[in-house]
PDB file of N, CA and C in Angstrom:
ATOM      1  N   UNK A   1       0.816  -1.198   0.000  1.00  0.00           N
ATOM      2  CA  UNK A   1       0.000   0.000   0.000  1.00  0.00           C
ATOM      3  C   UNK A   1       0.858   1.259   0.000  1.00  0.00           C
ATOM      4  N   UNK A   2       2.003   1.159   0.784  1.00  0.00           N
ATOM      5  CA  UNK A   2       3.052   2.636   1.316  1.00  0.00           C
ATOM      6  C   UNK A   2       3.680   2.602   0.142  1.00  0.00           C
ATOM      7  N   UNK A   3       3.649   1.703  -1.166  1.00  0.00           N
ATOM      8  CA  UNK A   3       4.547   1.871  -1.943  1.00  0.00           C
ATOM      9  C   UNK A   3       4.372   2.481  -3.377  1.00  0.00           C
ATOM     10  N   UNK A   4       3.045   3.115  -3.136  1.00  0.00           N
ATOM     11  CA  UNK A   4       2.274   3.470  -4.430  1.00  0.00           C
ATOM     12  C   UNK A   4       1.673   4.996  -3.661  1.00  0.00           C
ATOM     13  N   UNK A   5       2.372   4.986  -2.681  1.00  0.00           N
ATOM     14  CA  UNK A   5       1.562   6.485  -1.747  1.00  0.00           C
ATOM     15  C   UNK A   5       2.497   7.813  -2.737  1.00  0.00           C
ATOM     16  N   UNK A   6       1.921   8.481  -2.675  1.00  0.00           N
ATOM     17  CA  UNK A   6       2.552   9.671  -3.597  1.00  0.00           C
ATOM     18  C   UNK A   6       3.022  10.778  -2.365  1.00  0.00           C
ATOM     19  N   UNK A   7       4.122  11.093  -2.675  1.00  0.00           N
ATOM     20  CA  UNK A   7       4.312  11.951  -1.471  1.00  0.00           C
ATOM     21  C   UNK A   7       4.540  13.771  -2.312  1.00  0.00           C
ATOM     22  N   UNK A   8       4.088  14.832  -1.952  1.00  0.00           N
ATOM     23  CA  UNK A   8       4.201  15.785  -2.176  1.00  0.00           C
ATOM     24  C   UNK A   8       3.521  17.132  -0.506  1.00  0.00           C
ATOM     25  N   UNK A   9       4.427  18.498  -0.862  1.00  0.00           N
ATOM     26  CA  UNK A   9       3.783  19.265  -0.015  1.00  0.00           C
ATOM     27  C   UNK A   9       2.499  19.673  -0.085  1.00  0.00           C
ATOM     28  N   UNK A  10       1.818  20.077   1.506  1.00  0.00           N
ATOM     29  CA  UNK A  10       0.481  19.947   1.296  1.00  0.00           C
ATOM     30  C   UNK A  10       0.177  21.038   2.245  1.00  0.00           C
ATOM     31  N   UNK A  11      -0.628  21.765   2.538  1.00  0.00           N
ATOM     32  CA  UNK A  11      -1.068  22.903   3.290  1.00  0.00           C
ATOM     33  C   UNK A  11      -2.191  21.729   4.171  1.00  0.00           C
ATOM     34  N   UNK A  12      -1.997  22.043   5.982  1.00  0.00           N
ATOM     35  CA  UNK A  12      -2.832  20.503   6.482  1.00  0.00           C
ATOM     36  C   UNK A  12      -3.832  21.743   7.661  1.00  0.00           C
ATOM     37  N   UNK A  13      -4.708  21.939   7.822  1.00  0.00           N
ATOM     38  CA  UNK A  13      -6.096  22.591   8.417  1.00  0.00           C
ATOM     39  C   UNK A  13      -6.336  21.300   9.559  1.00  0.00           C
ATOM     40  N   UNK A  14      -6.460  21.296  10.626  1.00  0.00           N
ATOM     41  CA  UNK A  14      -6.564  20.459  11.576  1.00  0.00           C
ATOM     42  C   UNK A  14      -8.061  21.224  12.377  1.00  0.00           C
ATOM     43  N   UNK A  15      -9.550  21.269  12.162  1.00  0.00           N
ATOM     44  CA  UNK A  15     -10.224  21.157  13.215  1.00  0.00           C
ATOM     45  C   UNK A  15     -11.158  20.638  13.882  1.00  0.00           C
ATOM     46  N   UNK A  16     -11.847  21.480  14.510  1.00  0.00           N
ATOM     47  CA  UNK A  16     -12.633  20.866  15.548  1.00  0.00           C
ATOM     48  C   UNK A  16     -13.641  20.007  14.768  1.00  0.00           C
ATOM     49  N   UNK A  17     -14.643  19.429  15.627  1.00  0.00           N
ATOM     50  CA  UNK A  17     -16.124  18.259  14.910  1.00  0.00           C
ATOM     51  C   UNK A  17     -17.257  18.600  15.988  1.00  0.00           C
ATOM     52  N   UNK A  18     -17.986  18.110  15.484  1.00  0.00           N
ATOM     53  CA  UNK A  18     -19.325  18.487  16.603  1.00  0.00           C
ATOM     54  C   UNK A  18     -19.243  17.619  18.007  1.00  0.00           C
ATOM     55  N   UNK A  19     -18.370  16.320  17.409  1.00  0.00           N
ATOM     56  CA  UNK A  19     -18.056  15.426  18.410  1.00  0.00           C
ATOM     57  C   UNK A  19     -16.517  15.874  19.304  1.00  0.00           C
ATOM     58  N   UNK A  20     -16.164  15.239  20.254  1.00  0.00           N
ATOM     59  CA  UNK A  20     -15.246  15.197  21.579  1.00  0.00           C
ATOM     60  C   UNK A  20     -14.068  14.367  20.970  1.00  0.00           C
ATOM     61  N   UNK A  21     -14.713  13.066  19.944  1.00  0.00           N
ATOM     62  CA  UNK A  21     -13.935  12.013  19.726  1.00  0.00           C
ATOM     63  C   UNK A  21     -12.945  12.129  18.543  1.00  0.00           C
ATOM     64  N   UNK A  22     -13.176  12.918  17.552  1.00  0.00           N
ATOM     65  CA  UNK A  22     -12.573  13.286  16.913  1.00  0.00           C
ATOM     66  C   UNK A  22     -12.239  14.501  16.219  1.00  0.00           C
ATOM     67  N   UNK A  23     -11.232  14.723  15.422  1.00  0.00           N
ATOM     68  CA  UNK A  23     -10.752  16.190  14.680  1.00  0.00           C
ATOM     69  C   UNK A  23     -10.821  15.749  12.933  1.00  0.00           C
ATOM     70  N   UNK A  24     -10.740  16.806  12.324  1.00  0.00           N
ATOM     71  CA  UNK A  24     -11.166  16.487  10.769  1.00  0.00           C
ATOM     72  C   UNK A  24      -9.730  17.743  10.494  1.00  0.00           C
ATOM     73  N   UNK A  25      -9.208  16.300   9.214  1.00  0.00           N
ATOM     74  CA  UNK A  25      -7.695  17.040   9.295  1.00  0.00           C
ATOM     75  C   UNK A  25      -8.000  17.172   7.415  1.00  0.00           C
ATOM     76  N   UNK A  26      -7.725  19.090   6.699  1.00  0.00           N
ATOM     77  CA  UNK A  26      -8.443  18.902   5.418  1.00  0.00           C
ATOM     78  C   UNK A  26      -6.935  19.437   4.962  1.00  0.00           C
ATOM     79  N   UNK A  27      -6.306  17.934   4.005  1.00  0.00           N
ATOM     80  CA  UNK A  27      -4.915  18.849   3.087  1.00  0.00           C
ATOM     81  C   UNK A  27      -5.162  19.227   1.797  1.00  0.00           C
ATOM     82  N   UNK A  28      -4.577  20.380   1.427  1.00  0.00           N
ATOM     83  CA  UNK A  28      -4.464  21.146   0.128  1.00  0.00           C
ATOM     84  C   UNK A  28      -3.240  21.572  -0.998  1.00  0.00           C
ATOM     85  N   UNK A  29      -3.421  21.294  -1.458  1.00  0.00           N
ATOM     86  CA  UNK A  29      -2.394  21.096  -2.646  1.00  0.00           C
ATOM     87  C   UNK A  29      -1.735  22.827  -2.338  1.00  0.00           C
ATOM     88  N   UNK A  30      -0.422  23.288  -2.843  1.00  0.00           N
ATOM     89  CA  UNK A  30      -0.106  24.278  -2.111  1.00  0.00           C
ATOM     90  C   UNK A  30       0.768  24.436  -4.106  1.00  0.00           C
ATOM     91  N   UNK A  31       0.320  25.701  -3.866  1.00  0.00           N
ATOM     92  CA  UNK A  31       0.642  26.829  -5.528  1.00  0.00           C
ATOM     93  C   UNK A  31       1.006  28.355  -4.998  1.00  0.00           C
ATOM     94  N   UNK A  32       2.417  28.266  -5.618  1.00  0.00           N
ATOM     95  CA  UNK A  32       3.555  29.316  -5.360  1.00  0.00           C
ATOM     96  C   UNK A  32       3.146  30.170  -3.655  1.00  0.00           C
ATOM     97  N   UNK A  33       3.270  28.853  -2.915  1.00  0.00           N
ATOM     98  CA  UNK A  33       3.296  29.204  -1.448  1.00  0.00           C
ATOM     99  C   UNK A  33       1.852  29.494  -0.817  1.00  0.00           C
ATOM    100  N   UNK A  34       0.616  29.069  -1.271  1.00  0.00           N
ATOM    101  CA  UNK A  34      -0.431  29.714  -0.835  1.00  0.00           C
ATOM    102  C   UNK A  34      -1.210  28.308  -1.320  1.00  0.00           C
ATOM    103  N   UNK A  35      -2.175  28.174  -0.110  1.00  0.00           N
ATOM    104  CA  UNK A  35      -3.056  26.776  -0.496  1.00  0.00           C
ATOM    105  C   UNK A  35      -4.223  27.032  -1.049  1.00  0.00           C
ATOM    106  N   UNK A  36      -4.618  26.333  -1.961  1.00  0.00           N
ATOM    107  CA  UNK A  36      -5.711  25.712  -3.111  1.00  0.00           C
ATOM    108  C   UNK A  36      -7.028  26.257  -2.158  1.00  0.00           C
ATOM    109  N   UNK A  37      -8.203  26.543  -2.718  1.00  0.00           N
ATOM    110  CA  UNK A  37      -9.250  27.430  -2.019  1.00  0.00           C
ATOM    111  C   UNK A  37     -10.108  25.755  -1.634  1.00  0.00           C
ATOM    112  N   UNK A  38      -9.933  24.793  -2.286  1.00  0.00           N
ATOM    113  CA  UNK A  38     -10.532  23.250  -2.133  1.00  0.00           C
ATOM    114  C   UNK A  38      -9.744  21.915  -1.374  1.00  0.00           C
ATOM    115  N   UNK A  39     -10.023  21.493  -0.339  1.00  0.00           N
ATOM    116  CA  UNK A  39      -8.851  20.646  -0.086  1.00  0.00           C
ATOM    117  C   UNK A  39      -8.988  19.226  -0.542  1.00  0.00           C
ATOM    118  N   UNK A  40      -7.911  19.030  -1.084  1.00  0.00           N
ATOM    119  CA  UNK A  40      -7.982  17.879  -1.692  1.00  0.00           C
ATOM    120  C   UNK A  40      -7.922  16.540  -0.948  1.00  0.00           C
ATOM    121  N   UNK A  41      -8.128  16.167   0.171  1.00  0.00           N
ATOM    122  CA  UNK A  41      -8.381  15.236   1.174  1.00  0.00           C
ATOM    123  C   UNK A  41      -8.715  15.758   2.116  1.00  0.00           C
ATOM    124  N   UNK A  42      -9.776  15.151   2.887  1.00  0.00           N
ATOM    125  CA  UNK A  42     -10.388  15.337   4.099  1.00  0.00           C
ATOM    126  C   UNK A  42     -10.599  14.143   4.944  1.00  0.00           C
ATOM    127  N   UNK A  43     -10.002  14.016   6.269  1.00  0.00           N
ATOM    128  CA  UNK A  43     -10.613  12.890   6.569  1.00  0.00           C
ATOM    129  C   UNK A  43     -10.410  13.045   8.094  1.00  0.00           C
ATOM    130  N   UNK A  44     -10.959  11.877   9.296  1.00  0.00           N
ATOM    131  CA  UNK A  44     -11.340  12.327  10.436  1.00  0.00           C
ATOM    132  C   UNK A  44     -10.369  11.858  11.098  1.00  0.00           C
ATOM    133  N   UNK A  45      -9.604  12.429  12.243  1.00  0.00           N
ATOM    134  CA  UNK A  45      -9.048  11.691  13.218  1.00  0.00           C
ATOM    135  C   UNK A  45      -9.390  11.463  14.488  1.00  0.00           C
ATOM    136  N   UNK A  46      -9.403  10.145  14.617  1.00  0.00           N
ATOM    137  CA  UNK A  46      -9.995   9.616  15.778  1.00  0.00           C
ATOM    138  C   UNK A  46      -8.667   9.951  16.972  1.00  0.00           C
ATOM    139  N   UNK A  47      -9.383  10.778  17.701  1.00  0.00           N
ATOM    140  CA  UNK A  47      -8.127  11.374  19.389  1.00  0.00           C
ATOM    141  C   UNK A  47      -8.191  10.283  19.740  1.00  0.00           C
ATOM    142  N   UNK A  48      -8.442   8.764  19.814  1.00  0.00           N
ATOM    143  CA  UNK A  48      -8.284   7.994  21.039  1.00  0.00           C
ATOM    144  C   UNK A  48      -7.841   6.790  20.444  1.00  0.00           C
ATOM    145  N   UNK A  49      -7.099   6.918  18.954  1.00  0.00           N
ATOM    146  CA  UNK A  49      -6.497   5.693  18.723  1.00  0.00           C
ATOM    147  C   UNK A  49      -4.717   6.289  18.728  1.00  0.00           C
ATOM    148  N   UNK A  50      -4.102   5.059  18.677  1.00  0.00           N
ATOM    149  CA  UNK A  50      -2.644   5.891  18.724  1.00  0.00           C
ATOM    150  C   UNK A  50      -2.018   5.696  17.398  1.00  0.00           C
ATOM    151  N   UNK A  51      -1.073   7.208  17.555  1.00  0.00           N
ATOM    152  CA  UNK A  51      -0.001   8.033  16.882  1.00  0.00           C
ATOM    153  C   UNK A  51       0.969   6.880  16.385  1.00  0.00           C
ATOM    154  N   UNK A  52       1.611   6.678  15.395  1.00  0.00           N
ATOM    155  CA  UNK A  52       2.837   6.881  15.223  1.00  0.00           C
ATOM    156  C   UNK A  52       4.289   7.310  14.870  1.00  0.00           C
ATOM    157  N   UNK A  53       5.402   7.874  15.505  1.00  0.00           N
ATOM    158  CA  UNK A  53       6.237   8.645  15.091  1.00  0.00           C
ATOM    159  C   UNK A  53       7.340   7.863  14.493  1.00  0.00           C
ATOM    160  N   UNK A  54       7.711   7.660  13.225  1.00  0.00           N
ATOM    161  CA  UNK A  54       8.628   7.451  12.544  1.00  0.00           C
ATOM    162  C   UNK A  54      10.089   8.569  12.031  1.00  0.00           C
ATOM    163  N   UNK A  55      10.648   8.552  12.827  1.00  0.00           N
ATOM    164  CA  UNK A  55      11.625   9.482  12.266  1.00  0.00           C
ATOM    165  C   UNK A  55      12.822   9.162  11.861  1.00  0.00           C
ATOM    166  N   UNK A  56      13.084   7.869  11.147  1.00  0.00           N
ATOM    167  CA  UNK A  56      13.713   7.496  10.400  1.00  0.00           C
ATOM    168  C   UNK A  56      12.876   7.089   9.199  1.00  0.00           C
ATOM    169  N   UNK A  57      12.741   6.439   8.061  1.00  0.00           N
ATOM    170  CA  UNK A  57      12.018   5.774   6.545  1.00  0.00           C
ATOM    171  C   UNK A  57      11.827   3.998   7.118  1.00  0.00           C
ATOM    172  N   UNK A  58      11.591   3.835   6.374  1.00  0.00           N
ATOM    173  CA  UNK A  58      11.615   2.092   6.458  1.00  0.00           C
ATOM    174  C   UNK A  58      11.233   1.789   4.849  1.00  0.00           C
ATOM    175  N   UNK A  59      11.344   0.618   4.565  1.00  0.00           N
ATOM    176  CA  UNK A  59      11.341   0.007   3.591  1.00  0.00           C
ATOM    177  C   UNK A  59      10.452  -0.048   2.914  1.00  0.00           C
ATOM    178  N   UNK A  60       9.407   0.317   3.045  1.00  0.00           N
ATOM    179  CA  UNK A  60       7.879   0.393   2.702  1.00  0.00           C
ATOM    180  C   UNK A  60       7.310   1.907   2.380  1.00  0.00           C
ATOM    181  N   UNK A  61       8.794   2.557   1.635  1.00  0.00           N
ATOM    182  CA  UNK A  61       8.177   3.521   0.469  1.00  0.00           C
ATOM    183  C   UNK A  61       7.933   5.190   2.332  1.00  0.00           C
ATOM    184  N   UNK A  62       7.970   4.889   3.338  1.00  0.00           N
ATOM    185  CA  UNK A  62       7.448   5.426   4.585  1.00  0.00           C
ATOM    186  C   UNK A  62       8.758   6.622   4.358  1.00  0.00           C
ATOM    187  N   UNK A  63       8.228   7.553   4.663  1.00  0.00           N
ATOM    188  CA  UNK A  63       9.600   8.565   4.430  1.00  0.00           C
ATOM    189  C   UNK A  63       9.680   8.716   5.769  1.00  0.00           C
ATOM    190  N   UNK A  64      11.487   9.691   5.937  1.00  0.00           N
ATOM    191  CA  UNK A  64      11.841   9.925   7.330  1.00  0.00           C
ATOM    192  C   UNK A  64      10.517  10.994   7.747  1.00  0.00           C
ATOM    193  N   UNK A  65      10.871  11.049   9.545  1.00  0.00           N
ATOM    194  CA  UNK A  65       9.689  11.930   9.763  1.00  0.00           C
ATOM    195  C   UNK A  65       8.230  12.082   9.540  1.00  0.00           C
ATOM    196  N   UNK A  66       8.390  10.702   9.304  1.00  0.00           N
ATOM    197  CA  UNK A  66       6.685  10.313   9.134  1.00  0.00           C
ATOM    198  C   UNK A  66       5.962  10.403  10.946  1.00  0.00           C
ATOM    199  N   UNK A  67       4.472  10.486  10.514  1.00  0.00           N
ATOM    200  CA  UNK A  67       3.330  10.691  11.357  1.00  0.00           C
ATOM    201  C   UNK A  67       2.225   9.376  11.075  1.00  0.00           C
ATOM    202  N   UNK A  68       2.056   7.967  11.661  1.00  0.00           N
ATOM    203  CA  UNK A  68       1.405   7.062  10.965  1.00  0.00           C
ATOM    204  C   UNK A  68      -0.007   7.503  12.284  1.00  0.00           C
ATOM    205  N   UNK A  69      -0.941   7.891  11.141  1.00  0.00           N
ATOM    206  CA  UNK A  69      -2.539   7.638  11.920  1.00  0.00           C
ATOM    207  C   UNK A  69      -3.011   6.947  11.579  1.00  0.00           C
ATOM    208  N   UNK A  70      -4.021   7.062  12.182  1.00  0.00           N
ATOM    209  CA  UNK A  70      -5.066   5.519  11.956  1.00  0.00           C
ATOM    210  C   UNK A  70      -5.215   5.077  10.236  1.00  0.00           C
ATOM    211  N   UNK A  71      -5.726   5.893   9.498  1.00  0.00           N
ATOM    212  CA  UNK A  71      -5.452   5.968   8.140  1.00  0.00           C
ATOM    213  C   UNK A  71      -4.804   6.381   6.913  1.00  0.00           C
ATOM    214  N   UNK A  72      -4.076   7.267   7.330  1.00  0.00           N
ATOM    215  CA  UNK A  72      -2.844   7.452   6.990  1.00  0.00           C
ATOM    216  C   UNK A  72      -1.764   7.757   7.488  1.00  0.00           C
ATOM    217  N   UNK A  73      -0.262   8.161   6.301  1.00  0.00           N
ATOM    218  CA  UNK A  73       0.806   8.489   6.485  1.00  0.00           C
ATOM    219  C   UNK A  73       0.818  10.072   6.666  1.00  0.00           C
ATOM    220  N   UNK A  74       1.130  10.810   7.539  1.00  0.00           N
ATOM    221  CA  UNK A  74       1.429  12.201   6.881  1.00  0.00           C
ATOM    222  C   UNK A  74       3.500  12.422   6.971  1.00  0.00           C
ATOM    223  N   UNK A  75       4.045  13.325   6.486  1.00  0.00           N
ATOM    224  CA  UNK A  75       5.649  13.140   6.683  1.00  0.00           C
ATOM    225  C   UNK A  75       5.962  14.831   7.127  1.00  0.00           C
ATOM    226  N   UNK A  76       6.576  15.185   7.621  1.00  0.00           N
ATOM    227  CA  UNK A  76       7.005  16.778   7.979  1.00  0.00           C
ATOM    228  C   UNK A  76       8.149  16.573   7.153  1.00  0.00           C
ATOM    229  N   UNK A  77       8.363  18.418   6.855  1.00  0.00           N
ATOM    230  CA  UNK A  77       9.307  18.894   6.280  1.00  0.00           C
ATOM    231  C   UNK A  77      10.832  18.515   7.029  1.00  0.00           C
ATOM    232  N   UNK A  78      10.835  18.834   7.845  1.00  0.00           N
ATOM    233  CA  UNK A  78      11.864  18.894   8.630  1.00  0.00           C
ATOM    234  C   UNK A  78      11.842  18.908  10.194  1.00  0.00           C
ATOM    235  N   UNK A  79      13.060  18.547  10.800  1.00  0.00           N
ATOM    236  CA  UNK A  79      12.585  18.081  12.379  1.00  0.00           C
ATOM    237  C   UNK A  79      12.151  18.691  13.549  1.00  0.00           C
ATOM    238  N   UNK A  80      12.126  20.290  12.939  1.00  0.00           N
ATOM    239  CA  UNK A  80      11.240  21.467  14.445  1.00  0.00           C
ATOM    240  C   UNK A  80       9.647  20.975  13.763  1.00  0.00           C
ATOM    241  N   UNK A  81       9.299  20.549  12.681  1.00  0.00           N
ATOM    242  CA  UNK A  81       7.968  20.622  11.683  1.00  0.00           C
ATOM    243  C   UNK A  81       7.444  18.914  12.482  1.00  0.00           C
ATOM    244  N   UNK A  82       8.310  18.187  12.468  1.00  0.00           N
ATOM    245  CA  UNK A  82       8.147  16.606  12.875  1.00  0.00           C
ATOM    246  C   UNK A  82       7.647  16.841  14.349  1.00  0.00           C
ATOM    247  N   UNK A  83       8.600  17.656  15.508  1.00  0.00           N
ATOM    248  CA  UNK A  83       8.597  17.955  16.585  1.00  0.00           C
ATOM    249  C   UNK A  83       6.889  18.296  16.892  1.00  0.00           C
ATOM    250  N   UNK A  84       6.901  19.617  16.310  1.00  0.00           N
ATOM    251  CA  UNK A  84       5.409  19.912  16.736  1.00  0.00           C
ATOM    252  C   UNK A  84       4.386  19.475  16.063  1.00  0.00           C
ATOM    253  N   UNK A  85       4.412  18.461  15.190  1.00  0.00           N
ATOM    254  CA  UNK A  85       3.227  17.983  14.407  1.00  0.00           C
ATOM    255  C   UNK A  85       3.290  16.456  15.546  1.00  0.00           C
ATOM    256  N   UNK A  86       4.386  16.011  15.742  1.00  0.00           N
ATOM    257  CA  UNK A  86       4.474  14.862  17.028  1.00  0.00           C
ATOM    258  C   UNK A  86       4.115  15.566  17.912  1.00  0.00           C
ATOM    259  N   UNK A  87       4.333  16.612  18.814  1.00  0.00           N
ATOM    260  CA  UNK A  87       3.767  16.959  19.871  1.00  0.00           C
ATOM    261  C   UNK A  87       2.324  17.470  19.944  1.00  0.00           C
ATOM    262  N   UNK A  88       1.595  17.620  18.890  1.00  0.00           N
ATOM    263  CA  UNK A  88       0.286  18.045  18.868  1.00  0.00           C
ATOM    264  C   UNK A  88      -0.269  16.378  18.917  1.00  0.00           C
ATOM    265  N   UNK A  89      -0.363  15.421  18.128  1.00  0.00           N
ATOM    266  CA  UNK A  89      -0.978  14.313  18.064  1.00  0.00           C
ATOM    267  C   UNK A  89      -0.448  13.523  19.313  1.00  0.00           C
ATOM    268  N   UNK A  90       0.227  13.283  19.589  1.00  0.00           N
ATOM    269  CA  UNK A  90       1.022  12.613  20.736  1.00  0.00           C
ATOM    270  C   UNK A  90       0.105  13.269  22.321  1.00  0.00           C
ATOM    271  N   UNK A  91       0.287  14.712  22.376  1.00  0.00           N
ATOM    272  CA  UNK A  91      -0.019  15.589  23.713  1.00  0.00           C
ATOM    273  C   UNK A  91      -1.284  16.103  23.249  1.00  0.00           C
ATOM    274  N   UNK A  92      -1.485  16.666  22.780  1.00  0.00           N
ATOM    275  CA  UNK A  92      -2.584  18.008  22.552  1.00  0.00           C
ATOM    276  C   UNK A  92      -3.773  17.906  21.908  1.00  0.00           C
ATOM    277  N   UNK A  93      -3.741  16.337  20.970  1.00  0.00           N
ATOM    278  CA  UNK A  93      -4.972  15.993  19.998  1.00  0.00           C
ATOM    279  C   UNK A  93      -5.937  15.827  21.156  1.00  0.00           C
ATOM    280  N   UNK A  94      -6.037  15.479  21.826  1.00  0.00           N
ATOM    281  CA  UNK A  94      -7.300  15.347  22.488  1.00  0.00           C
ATOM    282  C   UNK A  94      -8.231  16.564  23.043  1.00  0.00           C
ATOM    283  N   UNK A  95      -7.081  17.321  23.670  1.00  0.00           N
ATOM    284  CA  UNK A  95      -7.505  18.350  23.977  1.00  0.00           C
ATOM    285  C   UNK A  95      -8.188  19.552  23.533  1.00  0.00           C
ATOM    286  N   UNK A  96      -7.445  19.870  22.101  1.00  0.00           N
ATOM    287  CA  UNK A  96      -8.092  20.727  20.917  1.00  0.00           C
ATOM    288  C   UNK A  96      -9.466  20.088  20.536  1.00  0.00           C
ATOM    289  N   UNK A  97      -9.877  18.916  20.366  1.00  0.00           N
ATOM    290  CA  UNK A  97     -11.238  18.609  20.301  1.00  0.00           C
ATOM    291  C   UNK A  97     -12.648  19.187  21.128  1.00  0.00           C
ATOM    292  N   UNK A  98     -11.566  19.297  22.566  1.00  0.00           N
ATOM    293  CA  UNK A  98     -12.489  19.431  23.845  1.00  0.00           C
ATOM    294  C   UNK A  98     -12.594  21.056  24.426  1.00  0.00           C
ATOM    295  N   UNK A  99     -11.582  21.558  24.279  1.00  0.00           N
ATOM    296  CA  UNK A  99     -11.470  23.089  25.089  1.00  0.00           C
ATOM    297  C   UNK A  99     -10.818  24.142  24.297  1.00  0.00           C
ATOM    298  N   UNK A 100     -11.592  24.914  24.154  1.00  0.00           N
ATOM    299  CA  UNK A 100     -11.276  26.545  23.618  1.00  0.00           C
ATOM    300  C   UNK A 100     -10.022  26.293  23.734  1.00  0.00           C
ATOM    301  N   UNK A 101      -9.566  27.072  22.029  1.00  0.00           N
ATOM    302  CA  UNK A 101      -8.332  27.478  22.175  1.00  0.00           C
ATOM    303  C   UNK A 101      -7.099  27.749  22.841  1.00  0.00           C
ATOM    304  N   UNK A 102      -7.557  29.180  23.965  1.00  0.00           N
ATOM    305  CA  UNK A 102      -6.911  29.955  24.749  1.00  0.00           C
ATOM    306  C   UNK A 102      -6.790  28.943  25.819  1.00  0.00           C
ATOM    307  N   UNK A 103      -7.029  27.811  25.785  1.00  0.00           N
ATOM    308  CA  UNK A 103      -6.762  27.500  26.950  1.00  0.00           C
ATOM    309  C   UNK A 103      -5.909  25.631  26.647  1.00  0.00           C
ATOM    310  N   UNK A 104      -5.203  25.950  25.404  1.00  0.00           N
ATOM    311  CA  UNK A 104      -4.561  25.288  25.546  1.00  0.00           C
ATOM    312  C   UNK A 104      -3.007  25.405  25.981  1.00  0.00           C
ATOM    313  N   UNK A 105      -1.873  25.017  26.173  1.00  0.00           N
ATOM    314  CA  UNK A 105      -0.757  25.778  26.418  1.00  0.00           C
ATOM    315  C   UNK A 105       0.088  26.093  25.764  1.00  0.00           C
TER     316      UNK A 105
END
């Protein structure tokens, strides 16, 4: 399946749902630095299944700095980009579902 995944940059919108249980993450194709007015995938993440952080590749097409969710791969640019895209899903996904903004840390 990881070996036919197309990898390119993507502009990624992470929010809230009417529900507690999950977040709806919408990526967009990104033209001379500014993202597409349509996102070209949308799909839901479930806060209560687990993350995985890959920050090396593996053999299966998986680039370094990968993010494995429940249904997909996502990969960061680089490792402050890996850092806080791991520290939001890892720490904070749950929370952004549940409580105002301002009151996250």
């Amino acid at each position: 399946m990881f070996a036919w995944q197309s990898w390119e940059a993507r502009y990624a919108l992470v929010l809230r749902t009417g529900s507690t249980l999950c977040l709806e993450m919408h990526l967009f194709h990104v033209h001379n630095g500014l993202r597409t007015p349509i996102p070209t995938l949308v799909f839901d993440i479930d806060v209560d299944k687990p993350v995985t952080l890959y920050r090396d590749g593996d053999g299966l097409n998986r680039k370094p700095l990968a993010i494995g969710l429940e249904s997909q791969v996502l990969a960061a640019f680089n490792e402050p980009g890996f850092e806080a895209w791991g520290t939001f899903f890892t720490s904070h996904m749950y929370d952004a579902g549940v409580y105002p903004i301002e009151m996250l840390p």
